[in-house]
Structure formats: C-alpha cells, structure tokens
C-alpha atoms as a PDB file:
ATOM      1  CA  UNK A   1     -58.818 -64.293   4.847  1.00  0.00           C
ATOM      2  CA  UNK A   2     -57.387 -62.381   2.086  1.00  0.00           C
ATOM      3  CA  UNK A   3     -53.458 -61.577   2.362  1.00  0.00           C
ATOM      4  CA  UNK A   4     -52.152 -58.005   2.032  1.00  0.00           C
ATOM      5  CA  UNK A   5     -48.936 -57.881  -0.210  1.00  0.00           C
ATOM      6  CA  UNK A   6     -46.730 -55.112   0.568  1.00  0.00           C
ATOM      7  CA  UNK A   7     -43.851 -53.931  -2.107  1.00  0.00           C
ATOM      8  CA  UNK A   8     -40.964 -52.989  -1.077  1.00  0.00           C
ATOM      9  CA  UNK A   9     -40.329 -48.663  -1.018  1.00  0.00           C
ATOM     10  CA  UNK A  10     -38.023 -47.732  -3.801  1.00  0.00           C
ATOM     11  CA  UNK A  11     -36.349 -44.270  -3.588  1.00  0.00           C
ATOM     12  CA  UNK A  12     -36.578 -42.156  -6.604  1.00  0.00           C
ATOM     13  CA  UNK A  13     -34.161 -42.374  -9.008  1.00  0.00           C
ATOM     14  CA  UNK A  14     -33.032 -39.259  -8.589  1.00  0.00           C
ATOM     15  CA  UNK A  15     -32.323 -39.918  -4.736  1.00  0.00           C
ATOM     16  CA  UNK A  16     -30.589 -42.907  -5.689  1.00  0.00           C
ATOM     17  CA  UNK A  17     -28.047 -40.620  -8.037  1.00  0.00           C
ATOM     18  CA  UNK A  18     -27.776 -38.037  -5.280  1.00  0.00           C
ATOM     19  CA  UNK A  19     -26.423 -40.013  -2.951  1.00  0.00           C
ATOM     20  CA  UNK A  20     -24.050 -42.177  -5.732  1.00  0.00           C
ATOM     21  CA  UNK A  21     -22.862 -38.697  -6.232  1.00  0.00           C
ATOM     22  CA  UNK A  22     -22.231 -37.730  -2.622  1.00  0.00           C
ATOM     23  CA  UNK A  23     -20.252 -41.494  -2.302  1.00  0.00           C
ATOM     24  CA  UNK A  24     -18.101 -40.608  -5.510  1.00  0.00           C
ATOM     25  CA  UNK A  25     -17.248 -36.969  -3.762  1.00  0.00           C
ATOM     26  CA  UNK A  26     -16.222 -38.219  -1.089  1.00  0.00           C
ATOM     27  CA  UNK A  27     -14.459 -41.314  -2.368  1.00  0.00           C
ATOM     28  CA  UNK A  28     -12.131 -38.482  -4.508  1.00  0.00           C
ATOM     29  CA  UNK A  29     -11.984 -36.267  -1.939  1.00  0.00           C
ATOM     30  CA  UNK A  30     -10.108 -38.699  -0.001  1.00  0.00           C
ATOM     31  CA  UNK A  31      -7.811 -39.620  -2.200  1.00  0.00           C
ATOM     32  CA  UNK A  32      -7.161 -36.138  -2.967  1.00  0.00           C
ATOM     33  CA  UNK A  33      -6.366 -35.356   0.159  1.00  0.00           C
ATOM     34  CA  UNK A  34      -2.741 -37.820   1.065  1.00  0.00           C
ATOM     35  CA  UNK A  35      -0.004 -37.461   2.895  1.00  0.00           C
ATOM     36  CA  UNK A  36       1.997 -36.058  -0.429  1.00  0.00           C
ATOM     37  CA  UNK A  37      -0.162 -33.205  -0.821  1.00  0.00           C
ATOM     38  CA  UNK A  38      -0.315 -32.555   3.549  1.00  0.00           C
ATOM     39  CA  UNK A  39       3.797 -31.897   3.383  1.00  0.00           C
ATOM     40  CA  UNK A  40       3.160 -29.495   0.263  1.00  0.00           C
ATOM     41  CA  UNK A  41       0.584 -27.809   2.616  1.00  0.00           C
ATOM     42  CA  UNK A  42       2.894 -27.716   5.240  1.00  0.00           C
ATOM     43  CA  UNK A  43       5.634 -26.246   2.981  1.00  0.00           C
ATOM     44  CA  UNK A  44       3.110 -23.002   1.801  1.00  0.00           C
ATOM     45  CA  UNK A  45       2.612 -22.840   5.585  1.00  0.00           C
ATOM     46  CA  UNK A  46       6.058 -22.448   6.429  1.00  0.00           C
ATOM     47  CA  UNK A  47       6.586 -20.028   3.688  1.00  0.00           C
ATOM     48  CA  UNK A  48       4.612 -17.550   5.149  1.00  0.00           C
ATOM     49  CA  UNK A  49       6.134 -18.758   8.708  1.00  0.00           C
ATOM     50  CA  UNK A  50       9.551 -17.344   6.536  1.00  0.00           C
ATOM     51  CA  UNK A  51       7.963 -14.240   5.267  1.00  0.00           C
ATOM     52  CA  UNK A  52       7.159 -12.949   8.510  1.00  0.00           C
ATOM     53  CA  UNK A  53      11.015 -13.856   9.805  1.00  0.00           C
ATOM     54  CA  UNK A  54      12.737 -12.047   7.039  1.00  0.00           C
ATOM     55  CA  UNK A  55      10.043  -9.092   7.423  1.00  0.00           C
ATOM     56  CA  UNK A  56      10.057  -8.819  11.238  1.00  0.00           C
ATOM     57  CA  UNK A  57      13.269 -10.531  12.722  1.00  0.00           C
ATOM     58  CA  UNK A  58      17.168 -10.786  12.240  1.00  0.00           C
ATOM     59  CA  UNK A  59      17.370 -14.470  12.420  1.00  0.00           C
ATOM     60  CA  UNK A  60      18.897 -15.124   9.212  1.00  0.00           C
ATOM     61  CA  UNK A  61      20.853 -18.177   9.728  1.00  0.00           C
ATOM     62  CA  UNK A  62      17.108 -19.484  11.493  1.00  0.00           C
ATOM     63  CA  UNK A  63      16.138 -18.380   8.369  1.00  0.00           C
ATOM     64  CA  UNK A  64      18.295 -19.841   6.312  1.00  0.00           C
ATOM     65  CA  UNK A  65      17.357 -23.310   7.747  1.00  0.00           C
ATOM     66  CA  UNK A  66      13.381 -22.648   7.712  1.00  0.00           C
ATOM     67  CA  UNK A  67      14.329 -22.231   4.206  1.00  0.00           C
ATOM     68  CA  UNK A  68      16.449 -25.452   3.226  1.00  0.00           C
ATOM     69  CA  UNK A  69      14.045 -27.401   5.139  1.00  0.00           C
ATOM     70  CA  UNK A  70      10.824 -25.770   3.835  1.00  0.00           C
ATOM     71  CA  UNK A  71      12.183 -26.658  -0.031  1.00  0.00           C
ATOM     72  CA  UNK A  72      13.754 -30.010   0.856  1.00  0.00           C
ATOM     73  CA  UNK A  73      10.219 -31.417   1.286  1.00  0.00           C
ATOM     74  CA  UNK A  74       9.356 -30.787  -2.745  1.00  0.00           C
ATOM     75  CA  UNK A  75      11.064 -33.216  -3.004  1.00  0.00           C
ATOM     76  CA  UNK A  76      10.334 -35.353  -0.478  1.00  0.00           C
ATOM     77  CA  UNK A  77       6.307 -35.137  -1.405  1.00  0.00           C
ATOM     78  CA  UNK A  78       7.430 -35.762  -5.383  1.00  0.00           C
ATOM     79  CA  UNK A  79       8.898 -38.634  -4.091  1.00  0.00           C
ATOM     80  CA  UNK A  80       6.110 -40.365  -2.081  1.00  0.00           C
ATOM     81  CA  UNK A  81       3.479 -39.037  -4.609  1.00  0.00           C
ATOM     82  CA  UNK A  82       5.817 -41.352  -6.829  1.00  0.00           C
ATOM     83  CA  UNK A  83       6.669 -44.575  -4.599  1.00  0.00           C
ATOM     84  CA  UNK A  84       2.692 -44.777  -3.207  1.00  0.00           C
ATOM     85  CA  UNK A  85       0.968 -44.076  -6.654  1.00  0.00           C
ATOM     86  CA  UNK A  86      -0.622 -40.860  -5.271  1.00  0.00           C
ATOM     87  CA  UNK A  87      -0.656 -38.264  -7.571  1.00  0.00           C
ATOM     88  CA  UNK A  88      -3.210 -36.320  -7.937  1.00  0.00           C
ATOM     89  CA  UNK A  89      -4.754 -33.367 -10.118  1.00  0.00           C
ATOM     90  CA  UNK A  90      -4.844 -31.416  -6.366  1.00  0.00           C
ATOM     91  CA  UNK A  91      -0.815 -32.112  -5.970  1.00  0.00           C
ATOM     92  CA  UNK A  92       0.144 -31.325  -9.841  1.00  0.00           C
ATOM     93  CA  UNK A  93      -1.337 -27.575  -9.008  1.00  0.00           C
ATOM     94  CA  UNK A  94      -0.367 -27.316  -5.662  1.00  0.00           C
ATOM     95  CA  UNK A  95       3.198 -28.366  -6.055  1.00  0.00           C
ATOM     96  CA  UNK A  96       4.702 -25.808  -8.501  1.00  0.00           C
ATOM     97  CA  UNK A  97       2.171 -23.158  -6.924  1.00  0.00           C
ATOM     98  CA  UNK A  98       4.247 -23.365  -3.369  1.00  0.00           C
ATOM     99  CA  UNK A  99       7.346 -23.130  -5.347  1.00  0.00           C
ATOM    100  CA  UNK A 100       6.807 -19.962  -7.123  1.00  0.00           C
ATOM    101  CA  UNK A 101       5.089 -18.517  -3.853  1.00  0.00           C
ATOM    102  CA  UNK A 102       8.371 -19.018  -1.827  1.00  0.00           C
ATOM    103  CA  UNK A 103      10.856 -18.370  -4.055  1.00  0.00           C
ATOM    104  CA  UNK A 104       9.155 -15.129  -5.258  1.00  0.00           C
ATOM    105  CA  UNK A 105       7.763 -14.559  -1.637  1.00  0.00           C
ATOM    106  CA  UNK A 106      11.591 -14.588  -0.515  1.00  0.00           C
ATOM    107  CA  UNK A 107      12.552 -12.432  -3.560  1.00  0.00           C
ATOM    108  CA  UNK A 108       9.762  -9.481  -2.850  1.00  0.00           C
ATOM    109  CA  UNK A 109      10.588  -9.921   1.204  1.00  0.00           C
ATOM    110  CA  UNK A 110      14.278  -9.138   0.546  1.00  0.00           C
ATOM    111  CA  UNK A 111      13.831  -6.292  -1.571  1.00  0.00           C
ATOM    112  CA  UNK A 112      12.169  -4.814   1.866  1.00  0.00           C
ATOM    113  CA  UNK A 113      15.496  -5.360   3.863  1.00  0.00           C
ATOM    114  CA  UNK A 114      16.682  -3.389   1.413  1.00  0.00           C
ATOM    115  CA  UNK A 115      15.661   0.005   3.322  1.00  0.00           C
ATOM    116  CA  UNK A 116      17.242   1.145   6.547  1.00  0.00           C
ATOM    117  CA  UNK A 117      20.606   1.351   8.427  1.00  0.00           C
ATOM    118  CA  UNK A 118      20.511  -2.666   8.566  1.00  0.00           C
ATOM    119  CA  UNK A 119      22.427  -5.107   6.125  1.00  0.00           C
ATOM    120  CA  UNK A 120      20.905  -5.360   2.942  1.00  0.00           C
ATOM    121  CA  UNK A 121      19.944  -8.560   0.936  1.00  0.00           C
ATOM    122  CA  UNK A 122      21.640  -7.987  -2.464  1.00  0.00           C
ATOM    123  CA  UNK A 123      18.196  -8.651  -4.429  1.00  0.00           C
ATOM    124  CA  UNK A 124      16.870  -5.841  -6.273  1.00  0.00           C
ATOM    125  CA  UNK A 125      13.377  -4.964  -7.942  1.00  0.00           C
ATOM    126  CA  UNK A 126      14.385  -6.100 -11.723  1.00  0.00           C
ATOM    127  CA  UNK A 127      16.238  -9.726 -10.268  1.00  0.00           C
ATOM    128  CA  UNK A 128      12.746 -10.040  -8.662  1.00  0.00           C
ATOM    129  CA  UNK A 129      10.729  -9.123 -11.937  1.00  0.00           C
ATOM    130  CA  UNK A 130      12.903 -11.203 -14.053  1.00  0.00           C
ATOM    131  CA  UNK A 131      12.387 -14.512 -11.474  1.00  0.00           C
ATOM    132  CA  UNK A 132       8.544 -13.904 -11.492  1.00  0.00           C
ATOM    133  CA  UNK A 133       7.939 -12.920 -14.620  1.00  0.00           C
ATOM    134  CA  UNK A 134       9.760 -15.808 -15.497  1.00  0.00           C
ATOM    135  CA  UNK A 135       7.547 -18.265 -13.373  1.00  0.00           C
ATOM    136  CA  UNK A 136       4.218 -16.600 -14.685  1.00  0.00           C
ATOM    137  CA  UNK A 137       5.135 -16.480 -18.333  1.00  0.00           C
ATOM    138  CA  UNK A 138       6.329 -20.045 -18.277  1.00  0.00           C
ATOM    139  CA  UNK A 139       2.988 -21.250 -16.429  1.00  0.00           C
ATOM    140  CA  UNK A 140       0.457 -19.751 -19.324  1.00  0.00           C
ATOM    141  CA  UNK A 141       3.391 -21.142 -21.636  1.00  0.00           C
ATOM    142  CA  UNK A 142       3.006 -24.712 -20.409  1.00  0.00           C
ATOM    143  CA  UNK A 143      -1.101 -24.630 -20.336  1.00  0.00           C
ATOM    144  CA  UNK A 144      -1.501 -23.530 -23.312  1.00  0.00           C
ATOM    145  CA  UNK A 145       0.615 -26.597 -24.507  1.00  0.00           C
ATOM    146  CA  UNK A 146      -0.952 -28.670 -22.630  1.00  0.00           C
ATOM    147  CA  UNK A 147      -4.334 -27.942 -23.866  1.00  0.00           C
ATOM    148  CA  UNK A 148      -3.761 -28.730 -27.563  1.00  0.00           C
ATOM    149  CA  UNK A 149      -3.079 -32.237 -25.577  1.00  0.00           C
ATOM    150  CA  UNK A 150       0.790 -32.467 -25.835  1.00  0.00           C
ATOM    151  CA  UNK A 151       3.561 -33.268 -23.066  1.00  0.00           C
ATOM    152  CA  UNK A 152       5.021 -30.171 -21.632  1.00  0.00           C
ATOM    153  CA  UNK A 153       6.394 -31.186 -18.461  1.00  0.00           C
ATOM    154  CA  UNK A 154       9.169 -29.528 -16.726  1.00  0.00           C
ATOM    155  CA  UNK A 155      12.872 -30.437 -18.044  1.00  0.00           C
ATOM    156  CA  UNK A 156      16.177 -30.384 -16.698  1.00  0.00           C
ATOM    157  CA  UNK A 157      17.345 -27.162 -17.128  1.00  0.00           C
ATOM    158  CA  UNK A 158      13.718 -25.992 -15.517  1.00  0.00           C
ATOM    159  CA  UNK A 159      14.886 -27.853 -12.169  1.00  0.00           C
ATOM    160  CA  UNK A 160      18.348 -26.661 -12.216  1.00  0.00           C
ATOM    161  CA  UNK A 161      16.767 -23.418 -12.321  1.00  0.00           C
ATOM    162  CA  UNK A 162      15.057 -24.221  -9.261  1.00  0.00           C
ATOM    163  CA  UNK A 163      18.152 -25.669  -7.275  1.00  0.00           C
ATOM    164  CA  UNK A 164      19.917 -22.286  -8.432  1.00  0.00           C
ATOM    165  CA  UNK A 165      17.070 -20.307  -7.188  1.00  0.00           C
ATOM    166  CA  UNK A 166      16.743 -21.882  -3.535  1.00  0.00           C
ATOM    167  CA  UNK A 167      21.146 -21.548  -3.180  1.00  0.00           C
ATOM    168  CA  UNK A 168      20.900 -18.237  -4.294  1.00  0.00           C
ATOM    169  CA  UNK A 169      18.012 -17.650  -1.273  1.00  0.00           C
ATOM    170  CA  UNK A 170      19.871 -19.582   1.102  1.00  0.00           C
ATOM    171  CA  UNK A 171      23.095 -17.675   0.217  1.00  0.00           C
ATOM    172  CA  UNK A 172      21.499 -14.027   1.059  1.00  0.00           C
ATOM    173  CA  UNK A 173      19.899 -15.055   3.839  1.00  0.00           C
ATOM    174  CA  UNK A 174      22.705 -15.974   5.516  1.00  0.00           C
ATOM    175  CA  UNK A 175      25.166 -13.021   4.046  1.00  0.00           C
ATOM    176  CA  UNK A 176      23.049 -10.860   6.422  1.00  0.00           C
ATOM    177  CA  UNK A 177      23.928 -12.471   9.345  1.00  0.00           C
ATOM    178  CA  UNK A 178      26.459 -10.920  11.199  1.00  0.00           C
ATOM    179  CA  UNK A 179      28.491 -14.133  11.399  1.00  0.00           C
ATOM    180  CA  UNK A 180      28.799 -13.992   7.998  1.00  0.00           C
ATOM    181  CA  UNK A 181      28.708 -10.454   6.697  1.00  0.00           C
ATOM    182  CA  UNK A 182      32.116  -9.696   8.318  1.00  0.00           C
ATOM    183  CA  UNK A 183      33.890 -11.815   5.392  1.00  0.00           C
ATOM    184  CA  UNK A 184      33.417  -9.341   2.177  1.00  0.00           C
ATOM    185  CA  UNK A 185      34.321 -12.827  -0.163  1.00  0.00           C
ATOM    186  CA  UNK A 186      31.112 -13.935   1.004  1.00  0.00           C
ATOM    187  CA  UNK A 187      28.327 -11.169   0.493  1.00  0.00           C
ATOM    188  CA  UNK A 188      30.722 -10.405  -3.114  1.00  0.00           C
ATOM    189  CA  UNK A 189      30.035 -14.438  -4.064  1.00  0.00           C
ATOM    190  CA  UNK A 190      26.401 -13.721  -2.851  1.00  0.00           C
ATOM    191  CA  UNK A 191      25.953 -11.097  -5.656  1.00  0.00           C
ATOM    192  CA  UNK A 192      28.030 -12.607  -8.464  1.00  0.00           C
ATOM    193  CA  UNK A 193      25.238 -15.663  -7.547  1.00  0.00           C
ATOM    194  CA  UNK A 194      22.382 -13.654  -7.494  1.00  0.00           C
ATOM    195  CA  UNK A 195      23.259 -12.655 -11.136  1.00  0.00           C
ATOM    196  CA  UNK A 196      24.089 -16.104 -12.236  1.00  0.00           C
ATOM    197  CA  UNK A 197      20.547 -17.026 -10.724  1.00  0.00           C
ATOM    198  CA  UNK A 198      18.726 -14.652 -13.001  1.00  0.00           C
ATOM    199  CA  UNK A 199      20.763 -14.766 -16.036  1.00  0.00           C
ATOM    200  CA  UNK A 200      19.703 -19.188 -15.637  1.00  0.00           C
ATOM    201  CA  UNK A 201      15.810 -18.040 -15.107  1.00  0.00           C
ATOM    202  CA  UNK A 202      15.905 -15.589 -18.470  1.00  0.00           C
ATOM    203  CA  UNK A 203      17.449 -17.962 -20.021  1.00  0.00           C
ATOM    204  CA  UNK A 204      15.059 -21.162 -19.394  1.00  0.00           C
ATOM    205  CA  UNK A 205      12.022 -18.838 -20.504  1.00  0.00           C
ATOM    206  CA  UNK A 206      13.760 -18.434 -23.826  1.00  0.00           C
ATOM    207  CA  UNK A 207      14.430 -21.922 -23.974  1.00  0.00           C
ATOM    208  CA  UNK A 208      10.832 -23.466 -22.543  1.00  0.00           C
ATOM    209  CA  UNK A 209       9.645 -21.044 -25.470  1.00  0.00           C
ATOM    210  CA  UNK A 210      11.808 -22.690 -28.129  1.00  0.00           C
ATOM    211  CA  UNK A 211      10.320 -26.088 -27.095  1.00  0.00           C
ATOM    212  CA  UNK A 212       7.160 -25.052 -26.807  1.00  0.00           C
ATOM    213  CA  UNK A 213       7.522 -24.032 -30.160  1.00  0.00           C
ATOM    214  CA  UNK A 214       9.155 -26.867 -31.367  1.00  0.00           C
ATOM    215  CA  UNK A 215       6.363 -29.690 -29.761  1.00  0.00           C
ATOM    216  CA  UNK A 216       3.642 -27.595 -31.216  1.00  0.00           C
ATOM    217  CA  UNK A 217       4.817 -27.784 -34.665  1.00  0.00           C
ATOM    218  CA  UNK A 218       5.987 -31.467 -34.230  1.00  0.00           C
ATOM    219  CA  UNK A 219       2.368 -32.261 -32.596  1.00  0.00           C
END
C-alpha cells in the first residue's frame, strides 16, 4: 500500500510579514504608552479641568492649587521617564506640548476675567502674545536645529523661564481671591511679576536664537 506524504501548509510570505508587523505595532505601542507619559496625560486633562475654573468659577485659591499640582507632575513624569529608562518619541512631544497649552491656556483664560465688575487678573493681550509667541517661535527654532542633526535641547535659562511662568500664574490666581486682594502689596507684587515674567520669556527667545545660531555655524 502506497503511503500519502503530506507537507506541511506554509502561509505566504506576505502573511507571515503582516502579522510580524502587527507584533512590532503592538510591541511599540506598549512601550509607548507608560506610566510617564499617563501623568503627562493627566496633566493636559487637568488643564482644561483649570480652564473651565478660571472661566466659570471664583475659586481661585482651588485654582491656584489645581495649578501647582497640575505643573508639579512635569516634573515628576521627567523624572520617572529618567529613573525607569522610558522615554519615548510619544513623551518628548507630549511633554513640552502640555506645557505651552497650560501656561498659555492660563494666560488667554485670564485675559477673559479681565471684563466685568469682578477682580481682574493683571495679564493683558501683549504679556499673552509675548509668552506664546515666545513658545511657538522657539519650537520651529529648535526643529529646525534639530533636523540638520545637532543638539538643541532646552537650557537653563529655558527652565527658569518656565518656573517664572508657573509663579507668575500661581501669583494672579490667587491675587483675585478675596483673601488676598484686600492687601494692595500683593496684587502691586503680582504685576511688577507679571512684567518680570515676560521681560525673562523675550529675553530667552533672543537668547535660544543666539545659540541656535551659534551650534549651526559650529556644526
């Protein structure tokens, strides 16, 4: 009796690089998606959550807090990115991109207090063009840099810019609270730091434009 040989069923090649494909997808979606990059989520989340507070309500020193806590996780994520070797190309974009939207979210939400019998914020329409304008220039600045394939990360007069930014918010916010509007020292320190705050930001564009000359040349 004559035996039947049967061969084993190969899948196409193509099937075979479909579904290495899918695997590889997934595998990077995964470690896209971390705990680092969840808590910058969160923070864009309760941005908006802040928006609506300083549009809708007069809880300023609530506020205030939403505010300290909402920044305090940059650097919390930063920091974990860091310590579990989870940085990713989804967390380089997404971190700066939730700090420009909620400092220049709190900015433009201000300006809005700004009308009415109520207290008013302090922050006017060219402090809020100077801080965004700022943050948009600087962002082409730095990819165009980076696209000729040199270093143009952020330096430390670019973060002291941002720890000026989120006092200066935290200031105004509370300066329209009752509890401490009634001391005229305070809302006059919250305008003298307003002014500081935007005189910094003009001044790091100038200077993130020197360097960026300066590394071009010397690249």
């Amino acid at each position: 009796m004559r035996s039947i040989m049967v061969e084993p069923v190969t899948e196409p090649p193509e099937r075979e690089q479909a579904d290495d494909a899918a695997r590889s997808l997934s595998v990077a979606a995964k470690r896209e998606w971390n705990i680092p990059n969840a808590i910058t989520v969160s923070r864009l989340f309760a941005a908006f959550v802040l928006f609506g507070m300083i549009s809708l309500t007069d809880a300023w020193i609530t506020s205030a807090v939403l505010f300290v806590v909402a920044v305090a996780t940059d650097a919390i994520d930063g920091y974990l990115a860091r310590r579990w070797n989870q940085i990713t190309v989804t967390g380089r974009i997404l971190d700066p991109f939730v700090d420009k939207i909620i400092v220049g979210g709190a900015f433009i939400f201000l300006i809005e207090r700004n009308v009415g019998d109520g207290p008013t914020s302090g922050v006017n329409a060219l402090m809020t063009v100077i801080v965004i304008g700022r943050e948009m220039f600087v962002t082409g600045l730095r990819s165009f840099v980076e696209r000729q394939g040199l270093d143009f990360s952020a330096d430390n007069l670019g973060k002291a810019k941002m720890v000026l930014q989120c006092v200066a918010v935290t200031v105004v916010l509370l300066s329209m609270s009752p509890t401490f509007r009634q001391w005229p020292q305070f809302v006059l320190m919250r305008d003298v730091l307003l002014w500081a705050t935007v005189a910094v930001t003009a001044y790091s564009g100038v200077a993130y434009t020197v360097r960026a000359v300066r590394v071009m040349r010397a690249g």
